[in-house]
C-alpha atoms as a PDB file:
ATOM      1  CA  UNK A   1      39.125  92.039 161.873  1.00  0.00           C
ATOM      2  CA  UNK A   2      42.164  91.474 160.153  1.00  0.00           C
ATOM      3  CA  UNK A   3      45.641  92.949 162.018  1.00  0.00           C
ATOM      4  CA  UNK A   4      48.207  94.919 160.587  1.00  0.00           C
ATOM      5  CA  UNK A   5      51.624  92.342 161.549  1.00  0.00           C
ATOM      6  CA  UNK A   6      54.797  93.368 161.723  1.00  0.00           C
ATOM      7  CA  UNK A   7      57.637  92.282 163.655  1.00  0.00           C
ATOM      8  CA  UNK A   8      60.041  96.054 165.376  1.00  0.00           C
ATOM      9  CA  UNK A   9      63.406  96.192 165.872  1.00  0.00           C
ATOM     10  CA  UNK A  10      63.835  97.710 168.762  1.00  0.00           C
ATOM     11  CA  UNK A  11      66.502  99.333 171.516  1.00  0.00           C
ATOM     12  CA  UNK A  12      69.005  97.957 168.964  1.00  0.00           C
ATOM     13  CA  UNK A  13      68.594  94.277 170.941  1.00  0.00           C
ATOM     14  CA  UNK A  14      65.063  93.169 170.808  1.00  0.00           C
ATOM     15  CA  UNK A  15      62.496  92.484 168.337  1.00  0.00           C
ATOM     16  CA  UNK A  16      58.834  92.312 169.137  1.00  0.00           C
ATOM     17  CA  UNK A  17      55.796  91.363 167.476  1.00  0.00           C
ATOM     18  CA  UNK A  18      52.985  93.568 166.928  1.00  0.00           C
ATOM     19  CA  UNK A  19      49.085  93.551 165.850  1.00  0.00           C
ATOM     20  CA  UNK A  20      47.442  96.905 164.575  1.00  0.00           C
ATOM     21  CA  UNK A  21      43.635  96.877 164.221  1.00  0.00           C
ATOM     22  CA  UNK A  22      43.627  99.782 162.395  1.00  0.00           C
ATOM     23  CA  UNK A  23      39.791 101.267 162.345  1.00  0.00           C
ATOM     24  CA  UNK A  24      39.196 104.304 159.948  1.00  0.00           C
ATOM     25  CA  UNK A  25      36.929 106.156 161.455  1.00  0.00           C
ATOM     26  CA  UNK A  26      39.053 105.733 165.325  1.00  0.00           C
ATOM     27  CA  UNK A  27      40.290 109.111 166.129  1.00  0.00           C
ATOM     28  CA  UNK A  28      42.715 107.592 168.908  1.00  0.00           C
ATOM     29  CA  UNK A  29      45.069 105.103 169.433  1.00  0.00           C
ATOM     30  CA  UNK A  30      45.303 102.681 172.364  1.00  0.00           C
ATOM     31  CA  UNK A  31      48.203 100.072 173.459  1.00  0.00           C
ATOM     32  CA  UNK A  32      47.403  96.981 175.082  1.00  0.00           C
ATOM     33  CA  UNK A  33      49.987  95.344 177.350  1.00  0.00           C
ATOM     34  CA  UNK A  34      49.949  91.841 178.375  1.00  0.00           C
ATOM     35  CA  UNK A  35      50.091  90.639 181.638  1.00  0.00           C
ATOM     36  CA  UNK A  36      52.791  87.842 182.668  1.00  0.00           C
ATOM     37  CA  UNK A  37      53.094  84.311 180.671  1.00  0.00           C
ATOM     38  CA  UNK A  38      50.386  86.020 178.347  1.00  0.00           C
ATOM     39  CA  UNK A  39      50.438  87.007 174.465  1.00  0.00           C
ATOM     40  CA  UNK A  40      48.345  89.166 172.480  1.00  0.00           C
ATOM     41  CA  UNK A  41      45.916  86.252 172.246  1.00  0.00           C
ATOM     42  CA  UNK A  42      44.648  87.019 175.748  1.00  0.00           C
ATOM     43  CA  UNK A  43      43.627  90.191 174.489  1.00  0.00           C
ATOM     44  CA  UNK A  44      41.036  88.856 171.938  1.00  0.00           C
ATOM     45  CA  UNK A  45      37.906  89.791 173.844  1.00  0.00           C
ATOM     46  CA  UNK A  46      39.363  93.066 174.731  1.00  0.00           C
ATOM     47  CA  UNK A  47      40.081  94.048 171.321  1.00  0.00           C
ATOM     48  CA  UNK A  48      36.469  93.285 170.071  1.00  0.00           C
ATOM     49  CA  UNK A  49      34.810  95.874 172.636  1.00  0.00           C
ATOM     50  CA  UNK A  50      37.268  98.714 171.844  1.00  0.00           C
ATOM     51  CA  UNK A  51      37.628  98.335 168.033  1.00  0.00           C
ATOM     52  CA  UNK A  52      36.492 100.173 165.633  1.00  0.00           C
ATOM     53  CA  UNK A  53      35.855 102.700 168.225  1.00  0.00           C
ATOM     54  CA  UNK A  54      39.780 102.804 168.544  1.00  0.00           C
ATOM     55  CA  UNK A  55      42.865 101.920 166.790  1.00  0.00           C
ATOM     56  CA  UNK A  56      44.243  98.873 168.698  1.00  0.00           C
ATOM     57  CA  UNK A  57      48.195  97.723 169.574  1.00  0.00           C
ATOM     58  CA  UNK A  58      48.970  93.881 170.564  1.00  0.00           C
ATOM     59  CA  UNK A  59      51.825  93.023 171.050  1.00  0.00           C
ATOM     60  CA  UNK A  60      54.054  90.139 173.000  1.00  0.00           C
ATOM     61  CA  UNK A  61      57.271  90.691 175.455  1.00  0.00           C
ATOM     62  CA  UNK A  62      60.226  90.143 173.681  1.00  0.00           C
ATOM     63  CA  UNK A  63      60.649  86.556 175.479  1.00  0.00           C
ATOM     64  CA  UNK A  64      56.500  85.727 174.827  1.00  0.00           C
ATOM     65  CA  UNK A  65      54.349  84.581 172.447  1.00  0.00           C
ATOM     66  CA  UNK A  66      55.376  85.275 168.688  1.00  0.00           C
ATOM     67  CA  UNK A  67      58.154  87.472 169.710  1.00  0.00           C
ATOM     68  CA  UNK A  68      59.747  84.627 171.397  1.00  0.00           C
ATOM     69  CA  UNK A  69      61.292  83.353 167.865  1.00  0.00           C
ATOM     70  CA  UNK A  70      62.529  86.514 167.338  1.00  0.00           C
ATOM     71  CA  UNK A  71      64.805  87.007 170.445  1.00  0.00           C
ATOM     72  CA  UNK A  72      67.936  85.241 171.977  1.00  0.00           C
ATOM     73  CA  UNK A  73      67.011  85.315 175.705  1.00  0.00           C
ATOM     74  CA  UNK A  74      70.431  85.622 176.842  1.00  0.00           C
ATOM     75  CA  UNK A  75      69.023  87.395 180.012  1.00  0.00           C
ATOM     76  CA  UNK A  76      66.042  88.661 182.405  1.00  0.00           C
ATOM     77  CA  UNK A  77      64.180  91.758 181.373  1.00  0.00           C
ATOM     78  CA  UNK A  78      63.143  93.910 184.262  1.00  0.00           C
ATOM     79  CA  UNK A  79      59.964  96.046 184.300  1.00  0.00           C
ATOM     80  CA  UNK A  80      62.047  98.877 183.221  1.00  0.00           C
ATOM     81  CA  UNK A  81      62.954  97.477 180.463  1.00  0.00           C
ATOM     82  CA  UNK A  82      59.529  96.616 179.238  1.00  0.00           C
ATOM     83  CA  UNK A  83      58.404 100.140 180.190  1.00  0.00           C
ATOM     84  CA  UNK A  84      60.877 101.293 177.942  1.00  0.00           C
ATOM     85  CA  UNK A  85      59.751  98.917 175.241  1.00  0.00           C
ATOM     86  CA  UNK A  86      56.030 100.123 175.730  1.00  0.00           C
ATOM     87  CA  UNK A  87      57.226 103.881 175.385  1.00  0.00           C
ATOM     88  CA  UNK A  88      59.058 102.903 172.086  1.00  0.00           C
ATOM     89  CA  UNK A  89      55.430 101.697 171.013  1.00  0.00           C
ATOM     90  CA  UNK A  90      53.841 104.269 172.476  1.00  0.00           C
ATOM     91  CA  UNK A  91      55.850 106.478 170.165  1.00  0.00           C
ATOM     92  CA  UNK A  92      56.024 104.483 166.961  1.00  0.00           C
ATOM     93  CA  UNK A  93      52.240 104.132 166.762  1.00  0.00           C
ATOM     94  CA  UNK A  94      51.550 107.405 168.303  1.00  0.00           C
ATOM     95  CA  UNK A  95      49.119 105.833 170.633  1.00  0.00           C
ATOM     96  CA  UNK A  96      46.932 108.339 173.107  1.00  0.00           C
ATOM     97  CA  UNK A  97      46.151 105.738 175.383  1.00  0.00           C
ATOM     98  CA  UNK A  98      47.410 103.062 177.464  1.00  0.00           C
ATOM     99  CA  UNK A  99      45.388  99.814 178.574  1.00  0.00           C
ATOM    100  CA  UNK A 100      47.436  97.080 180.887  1.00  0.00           C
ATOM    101  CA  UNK A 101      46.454  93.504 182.385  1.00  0.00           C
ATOM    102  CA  UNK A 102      47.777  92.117 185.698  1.00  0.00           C
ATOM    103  CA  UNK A 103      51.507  92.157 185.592  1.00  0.00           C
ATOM    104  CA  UNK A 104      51.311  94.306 182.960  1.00  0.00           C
ATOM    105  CA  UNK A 105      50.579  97.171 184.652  1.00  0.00           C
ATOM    106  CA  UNK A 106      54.325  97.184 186.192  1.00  0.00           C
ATOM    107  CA  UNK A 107      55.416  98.090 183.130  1.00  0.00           C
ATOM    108  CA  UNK A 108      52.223 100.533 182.387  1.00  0.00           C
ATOM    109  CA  UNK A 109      53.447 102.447 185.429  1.00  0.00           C
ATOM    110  CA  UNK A 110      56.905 102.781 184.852  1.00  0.00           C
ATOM    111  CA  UNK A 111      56.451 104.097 181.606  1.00  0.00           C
ATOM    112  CA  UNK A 112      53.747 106.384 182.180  1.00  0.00           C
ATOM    113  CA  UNK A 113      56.254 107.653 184.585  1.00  0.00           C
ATOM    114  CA  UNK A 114      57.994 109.038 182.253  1.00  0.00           C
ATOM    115  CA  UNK A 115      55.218 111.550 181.150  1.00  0.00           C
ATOM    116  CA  UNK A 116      54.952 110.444 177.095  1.00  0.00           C
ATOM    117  CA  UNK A 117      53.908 113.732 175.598  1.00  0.00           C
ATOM    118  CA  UNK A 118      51.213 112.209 173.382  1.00  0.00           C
ATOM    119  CA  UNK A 119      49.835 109.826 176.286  1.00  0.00           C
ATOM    120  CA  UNK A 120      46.444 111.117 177.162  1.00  0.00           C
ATOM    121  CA  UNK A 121      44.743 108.353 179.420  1.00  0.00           C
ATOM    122  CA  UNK A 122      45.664 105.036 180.872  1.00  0.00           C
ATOM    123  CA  UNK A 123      43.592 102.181 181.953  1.00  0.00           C
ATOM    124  CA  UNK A 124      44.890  99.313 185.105  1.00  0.00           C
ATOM    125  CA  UNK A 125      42.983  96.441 185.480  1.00  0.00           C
ATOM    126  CA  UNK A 126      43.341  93.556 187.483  1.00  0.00           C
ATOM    127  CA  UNK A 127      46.254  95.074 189.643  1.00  0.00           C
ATOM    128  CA  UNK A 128      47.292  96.228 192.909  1.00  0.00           C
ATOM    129  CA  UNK A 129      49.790  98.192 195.249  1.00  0.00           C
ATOM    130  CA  UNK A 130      49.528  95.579 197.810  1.00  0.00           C
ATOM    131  CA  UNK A 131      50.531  92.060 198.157  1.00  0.00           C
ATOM    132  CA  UNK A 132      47.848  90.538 200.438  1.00  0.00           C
ATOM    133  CA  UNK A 133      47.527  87.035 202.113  1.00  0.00           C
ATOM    134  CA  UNK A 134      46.280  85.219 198.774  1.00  0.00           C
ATOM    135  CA  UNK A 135      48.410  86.444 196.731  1.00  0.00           C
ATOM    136  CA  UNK A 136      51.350  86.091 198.068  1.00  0.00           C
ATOM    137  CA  UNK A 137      50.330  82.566 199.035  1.00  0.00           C
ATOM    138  CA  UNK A 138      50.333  82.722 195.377  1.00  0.00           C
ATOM    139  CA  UNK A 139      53.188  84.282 194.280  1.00  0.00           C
ATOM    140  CA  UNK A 140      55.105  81.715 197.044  1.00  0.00           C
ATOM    141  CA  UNK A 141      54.122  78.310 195.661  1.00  0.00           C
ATOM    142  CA  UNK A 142      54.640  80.296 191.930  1.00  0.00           C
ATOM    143  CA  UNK A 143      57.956  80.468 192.897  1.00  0.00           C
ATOM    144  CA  UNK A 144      58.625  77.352 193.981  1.00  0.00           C
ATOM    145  CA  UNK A 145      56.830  75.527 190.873  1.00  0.00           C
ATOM    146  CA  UNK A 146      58.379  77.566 188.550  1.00  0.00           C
ATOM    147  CA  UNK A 147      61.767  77.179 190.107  1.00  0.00           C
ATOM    148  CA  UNK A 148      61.222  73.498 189.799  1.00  0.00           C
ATOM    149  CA  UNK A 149      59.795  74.087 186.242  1.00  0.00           C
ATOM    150  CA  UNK A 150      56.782  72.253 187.558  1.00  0.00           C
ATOM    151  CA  UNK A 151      54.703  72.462 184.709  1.00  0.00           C
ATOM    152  CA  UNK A 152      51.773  70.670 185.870  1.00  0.00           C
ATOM    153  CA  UNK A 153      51.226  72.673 189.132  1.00  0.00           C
ATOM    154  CA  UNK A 154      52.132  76.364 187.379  1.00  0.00           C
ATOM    155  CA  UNK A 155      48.929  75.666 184.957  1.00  0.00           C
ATOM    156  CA  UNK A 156      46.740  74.142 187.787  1.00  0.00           C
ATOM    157  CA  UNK A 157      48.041  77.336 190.216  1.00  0.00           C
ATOM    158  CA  UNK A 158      46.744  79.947 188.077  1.00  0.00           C
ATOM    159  CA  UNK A 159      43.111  78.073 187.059  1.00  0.00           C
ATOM    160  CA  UNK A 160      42.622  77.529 190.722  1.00  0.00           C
ATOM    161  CA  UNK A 161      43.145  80.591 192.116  1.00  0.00           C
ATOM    162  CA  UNK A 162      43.275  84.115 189.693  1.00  0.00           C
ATOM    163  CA  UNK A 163      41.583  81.815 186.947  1.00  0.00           C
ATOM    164  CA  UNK A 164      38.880  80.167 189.623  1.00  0.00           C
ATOM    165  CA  UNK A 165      36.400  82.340 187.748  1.00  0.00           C
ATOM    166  CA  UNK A 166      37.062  81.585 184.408  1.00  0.00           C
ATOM    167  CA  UNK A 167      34.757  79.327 182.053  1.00  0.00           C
ATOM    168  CA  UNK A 168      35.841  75.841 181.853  1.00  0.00           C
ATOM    169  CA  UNK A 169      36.702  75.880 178.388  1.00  0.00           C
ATOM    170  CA  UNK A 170      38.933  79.026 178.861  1.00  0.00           C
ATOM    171  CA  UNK A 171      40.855  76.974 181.861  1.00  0.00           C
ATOM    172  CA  UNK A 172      41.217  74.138 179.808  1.00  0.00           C
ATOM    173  CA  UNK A 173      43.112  76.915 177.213  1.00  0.00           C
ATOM    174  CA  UNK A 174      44.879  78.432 180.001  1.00  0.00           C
ATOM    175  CA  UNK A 175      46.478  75.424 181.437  1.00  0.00           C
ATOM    176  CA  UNK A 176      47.362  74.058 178.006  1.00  0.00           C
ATOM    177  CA  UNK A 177      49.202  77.362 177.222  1.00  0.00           C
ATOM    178  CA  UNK A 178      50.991  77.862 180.513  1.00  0.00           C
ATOM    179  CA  UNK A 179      52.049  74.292 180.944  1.00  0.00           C
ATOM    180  CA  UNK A 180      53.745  74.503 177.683  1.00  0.00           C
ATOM    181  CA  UNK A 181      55.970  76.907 177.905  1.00  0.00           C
ATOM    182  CA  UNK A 182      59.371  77.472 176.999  1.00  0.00           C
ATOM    183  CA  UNK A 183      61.908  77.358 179.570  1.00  0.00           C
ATOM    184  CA  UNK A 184      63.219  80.833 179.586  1.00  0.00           C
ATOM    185  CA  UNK A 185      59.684  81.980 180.114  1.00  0.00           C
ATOM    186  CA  UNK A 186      59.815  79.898 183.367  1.00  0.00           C
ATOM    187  CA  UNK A 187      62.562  81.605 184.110  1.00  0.00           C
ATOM    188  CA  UNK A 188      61.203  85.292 183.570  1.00  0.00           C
ATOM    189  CA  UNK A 189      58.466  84.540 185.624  1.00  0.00           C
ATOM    190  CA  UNK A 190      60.417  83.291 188.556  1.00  0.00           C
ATOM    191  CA  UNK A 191      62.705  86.363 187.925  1.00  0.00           C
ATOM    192  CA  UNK A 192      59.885  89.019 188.270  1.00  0.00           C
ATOM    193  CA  UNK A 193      57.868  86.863 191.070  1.00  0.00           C
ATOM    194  CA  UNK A 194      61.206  86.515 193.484  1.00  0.00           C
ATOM    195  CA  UNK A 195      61.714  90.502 192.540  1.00  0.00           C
ATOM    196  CA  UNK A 196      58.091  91.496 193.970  1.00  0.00           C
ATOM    197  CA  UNK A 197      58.132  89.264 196.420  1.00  0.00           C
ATOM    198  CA  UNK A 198      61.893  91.424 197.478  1.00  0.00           C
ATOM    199  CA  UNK A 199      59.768  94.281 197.839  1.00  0.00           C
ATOM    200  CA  UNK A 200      60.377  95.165 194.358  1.00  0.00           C
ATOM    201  CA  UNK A 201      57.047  96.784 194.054  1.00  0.00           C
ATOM    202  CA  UNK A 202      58.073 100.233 195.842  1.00  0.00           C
ATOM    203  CA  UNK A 203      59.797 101.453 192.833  1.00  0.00           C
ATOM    204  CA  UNK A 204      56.351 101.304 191.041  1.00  0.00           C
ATOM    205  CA  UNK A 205      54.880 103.040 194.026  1.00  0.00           C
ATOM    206  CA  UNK A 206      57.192 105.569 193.649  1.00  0.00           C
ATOM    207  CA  UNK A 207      57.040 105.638 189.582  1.00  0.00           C
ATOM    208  CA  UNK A 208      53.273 106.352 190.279  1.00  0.00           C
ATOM    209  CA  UNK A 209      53.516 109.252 192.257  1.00  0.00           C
ATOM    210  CA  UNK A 210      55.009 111.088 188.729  1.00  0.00           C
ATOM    211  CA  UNK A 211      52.317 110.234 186.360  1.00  0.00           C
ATOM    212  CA  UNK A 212      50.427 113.772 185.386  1.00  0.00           C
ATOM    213  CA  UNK A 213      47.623 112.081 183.108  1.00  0.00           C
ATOM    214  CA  UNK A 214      44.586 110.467 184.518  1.00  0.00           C
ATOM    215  CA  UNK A 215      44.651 107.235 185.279  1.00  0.00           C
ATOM    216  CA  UNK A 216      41.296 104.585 185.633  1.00  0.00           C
ATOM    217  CA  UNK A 217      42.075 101.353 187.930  1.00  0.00           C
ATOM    218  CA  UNK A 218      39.409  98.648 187.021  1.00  0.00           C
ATOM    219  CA  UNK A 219      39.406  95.262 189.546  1.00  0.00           C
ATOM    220  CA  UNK A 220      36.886  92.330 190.096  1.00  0.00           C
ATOM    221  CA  UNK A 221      34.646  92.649 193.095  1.00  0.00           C
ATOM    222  CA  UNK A 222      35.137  88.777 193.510  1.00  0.00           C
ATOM    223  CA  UNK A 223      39.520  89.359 192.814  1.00  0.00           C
ATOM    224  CA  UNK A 224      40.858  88.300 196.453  1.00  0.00           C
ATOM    225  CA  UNK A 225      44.731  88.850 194.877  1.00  0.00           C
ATOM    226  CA  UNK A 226      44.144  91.940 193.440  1.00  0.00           C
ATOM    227  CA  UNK A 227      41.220  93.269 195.348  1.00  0.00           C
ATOM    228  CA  UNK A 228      39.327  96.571 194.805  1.00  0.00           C
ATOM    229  CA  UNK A 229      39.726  98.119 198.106  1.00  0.00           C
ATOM    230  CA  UNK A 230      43.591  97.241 197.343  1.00  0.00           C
ATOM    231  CA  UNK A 231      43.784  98.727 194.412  1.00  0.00           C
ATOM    232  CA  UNK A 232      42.087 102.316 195.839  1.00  0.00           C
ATOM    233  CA  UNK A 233      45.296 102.539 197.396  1.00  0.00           C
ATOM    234  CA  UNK A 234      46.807 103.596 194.092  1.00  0.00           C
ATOM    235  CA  UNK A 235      44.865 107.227 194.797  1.00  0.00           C
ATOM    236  CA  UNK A 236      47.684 107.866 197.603  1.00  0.00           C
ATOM    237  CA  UNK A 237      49.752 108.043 194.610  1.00  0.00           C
ATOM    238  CA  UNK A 238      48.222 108.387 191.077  1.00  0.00           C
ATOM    239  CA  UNK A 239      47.450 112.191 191.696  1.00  0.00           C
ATOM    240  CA  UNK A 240      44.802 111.882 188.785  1.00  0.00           C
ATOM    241  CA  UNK A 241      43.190 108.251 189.705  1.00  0.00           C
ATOM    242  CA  UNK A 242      39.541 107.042 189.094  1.00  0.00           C
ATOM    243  CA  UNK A 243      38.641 103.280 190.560  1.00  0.00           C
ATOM    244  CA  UNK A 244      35.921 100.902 189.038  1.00  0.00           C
ATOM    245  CA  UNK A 245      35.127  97.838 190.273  1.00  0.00           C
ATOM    246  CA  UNK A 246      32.915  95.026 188.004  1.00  0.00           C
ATOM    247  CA  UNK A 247      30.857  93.128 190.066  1.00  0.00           C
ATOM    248  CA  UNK A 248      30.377  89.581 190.234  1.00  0.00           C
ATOM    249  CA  UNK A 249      33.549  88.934 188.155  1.00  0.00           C
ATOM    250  CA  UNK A 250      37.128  88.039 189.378  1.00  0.00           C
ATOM    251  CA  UNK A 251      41.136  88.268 187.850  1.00  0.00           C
ATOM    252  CA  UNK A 252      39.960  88.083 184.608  1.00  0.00           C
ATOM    253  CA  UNK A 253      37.378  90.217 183.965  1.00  0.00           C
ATOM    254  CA  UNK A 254      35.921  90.140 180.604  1.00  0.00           C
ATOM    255  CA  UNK A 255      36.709  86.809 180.125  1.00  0.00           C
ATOM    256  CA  UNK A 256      35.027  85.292 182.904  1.00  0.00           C
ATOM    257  CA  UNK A 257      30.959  86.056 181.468  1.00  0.00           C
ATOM    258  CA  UNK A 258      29.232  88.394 178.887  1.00  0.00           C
ATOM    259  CA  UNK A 259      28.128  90.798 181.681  1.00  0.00           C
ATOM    260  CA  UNK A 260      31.325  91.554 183.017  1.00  0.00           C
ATOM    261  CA  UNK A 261      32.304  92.053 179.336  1.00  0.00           C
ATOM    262  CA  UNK A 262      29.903  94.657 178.900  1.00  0.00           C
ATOM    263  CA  UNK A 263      30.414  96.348 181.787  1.00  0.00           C
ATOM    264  CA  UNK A 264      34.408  96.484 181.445  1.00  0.00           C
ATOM    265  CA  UNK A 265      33.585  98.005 178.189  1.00  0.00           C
ATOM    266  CA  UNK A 266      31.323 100.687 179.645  1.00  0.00           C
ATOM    267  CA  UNK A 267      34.052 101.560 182.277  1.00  0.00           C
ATOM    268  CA  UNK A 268      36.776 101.587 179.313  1.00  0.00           C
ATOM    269  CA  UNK A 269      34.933 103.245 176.799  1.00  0.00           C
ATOM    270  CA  UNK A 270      33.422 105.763 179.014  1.00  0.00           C
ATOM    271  CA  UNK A 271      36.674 106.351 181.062  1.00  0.00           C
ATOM    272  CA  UNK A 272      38.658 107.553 177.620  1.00  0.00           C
ATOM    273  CA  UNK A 273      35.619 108.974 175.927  1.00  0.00           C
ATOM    274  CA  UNK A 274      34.845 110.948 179.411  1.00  0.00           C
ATOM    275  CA  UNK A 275      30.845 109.510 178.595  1.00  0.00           C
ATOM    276  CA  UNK A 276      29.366 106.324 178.832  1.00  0.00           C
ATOM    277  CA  UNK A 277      28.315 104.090 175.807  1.00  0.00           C
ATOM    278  CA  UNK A 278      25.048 103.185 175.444  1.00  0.00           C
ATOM    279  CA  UNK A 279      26.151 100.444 173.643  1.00  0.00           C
ATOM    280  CA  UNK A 280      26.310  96.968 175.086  1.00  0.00           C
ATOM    281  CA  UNK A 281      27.701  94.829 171.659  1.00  0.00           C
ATOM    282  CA  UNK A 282      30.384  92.477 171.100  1.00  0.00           C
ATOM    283  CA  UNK A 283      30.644  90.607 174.920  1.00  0.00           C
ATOM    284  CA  UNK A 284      30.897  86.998 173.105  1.00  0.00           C
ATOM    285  CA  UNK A 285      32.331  84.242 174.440  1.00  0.00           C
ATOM    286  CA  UNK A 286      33.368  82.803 171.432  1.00  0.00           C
ATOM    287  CA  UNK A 287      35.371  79.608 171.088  1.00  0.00           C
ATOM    288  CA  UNK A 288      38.167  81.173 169.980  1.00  0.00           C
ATOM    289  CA  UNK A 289      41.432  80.020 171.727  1.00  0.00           C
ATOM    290  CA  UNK A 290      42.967  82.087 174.367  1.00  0.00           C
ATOM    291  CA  UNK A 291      46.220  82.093 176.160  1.00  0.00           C
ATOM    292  CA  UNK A 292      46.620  83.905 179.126  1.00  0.00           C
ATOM    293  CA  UNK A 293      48.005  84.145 182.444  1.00  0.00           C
ATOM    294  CA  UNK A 294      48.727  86.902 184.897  1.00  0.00           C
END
């Protein structure tokens, strides 16, 4: 699969980098939004069990990734700006559907808040209205290595505890990619961890309760940060809200083993379709390089 690249101007102040896996015979469009410290690279297994079946969207944060060249950094983005980048997106590729990763659902949620006319479904994995003991054990010592700029315990932090599932060779990836990062990326994640941890995470809450489309929340049985019975908590909220849960798998999903692959895909496909595919392809795990975070 070869992506369509091009590199938006957008909200006259940012540009961002995109990837369009354009399939001919896809009769829908879906958008795929990182989650924190990731790029569109942590997406590759993801985009292999919904293309051709859809068109796909990657793309990276304006700070992230292969946007990162592209921007000046000159301050924080909040989540509302990023759900207002993802409804520019939304609009520009006329995308039906919505699929977000960790920390990328805060900005899944805010924009679906805004009831995008062409937005017919939307997909949350790995996230949660609650911060529970692990993670915000997590998100505390996040903070305080990232404030630090503590490279070497920010990459071991994530492979030891939403990573602790992950293949080795993946964590070896992972901690290559997160310990490198630029500094303003440091920065941005200390920014958005210090907001949650404010209680930043009720404006979400409340950005839920207007979303009008359904929405499918898919967790790891084995996620202890962003646990399934956590996440079911979203139906006080999400008027229209299914829940999944894929067992024997943690943070990452379909990255941590081909059967969590395949069964992610089943709950995706069969989520947007409204059936479930009897087909069970693609759930490789290839040596392909990945880069991913929260």
């Amino acid at each position: 699969m070869t992506p369509e690249i091009a590199v938006l101007d957008m909200q006259g102040q940012y540009r961002v980098y995109t990837e369009f896996y354009r399939a001919d015979a896809a009769e829908k469009t879906i958008v795929l939004v990182n989650g924190s410290m990731a790029t569109t690279a942590s997406f590759a297994q993801t985009v292999k069990s919904l293309h051709p079946q859809f068109n796909v969207v990657l793309y990276d944060q304006p700070y992230a990734g292969r946007s990162r060249i592209h921007n000046r950094h000159e301050h924080m983005l909040t989540k509302e700006v990023e759900g207002q980048l993802l409804l520019e997106l939304i609009d520009h590729f006329a995308a039906e559907h919505v699929l977000s990763f960790s920390w990328g659902g805060t900005a899944a949620l805010v924009a679906l808040s805004q009831r995008p006319r062409r937005v017919e479904k939307a997909v949350i994995s790995s996230f949660s209205p609650v911060i529970n003991a692990p993670m915000r054990d997590y998100l505390e010592r996040g903070a305080d290595y990232l404030g630090n700029r503590d490279r070497h315990r920010v990459g071991h932090l994530v492979n030891s505890t939403l990573g602790k599932h992950l293949p080795s060779l993946f964590k070896r990836f992972n901690y290559k990619h997160v310990s490198s990062l630029a500094e303003h990326e440091y920065g941005q994640m200390h920014f958005h961890i210090s907001r949650m941890l404010d209680g930043d995470r009720q404006c979400y809450l409340k950005a839920a309760k207007a979303i009008d489309i359904p929405v499918l929340f898919i967790n790891g049985e084995w996620d202890e940060y962003t646990c399934p019975q956590d996440a079911r908590l979203f139906g006080q909220h999400v008027a229209h809200s299914s829940f999944s849960t894929i067992q024997a798998t943690g943070h990452f999903l379909d990255m941590e083993h081909k059967a969590a692959c395949r069964d992610s895909q089943e709950a995706v496909v069969g989520f947007l379709k409204g059936e479930r595919p009897l087909s069970r392809l693609r759930c490789q795990q290839g040596r392909t390089q990945q880069a991913f975070a929260i």
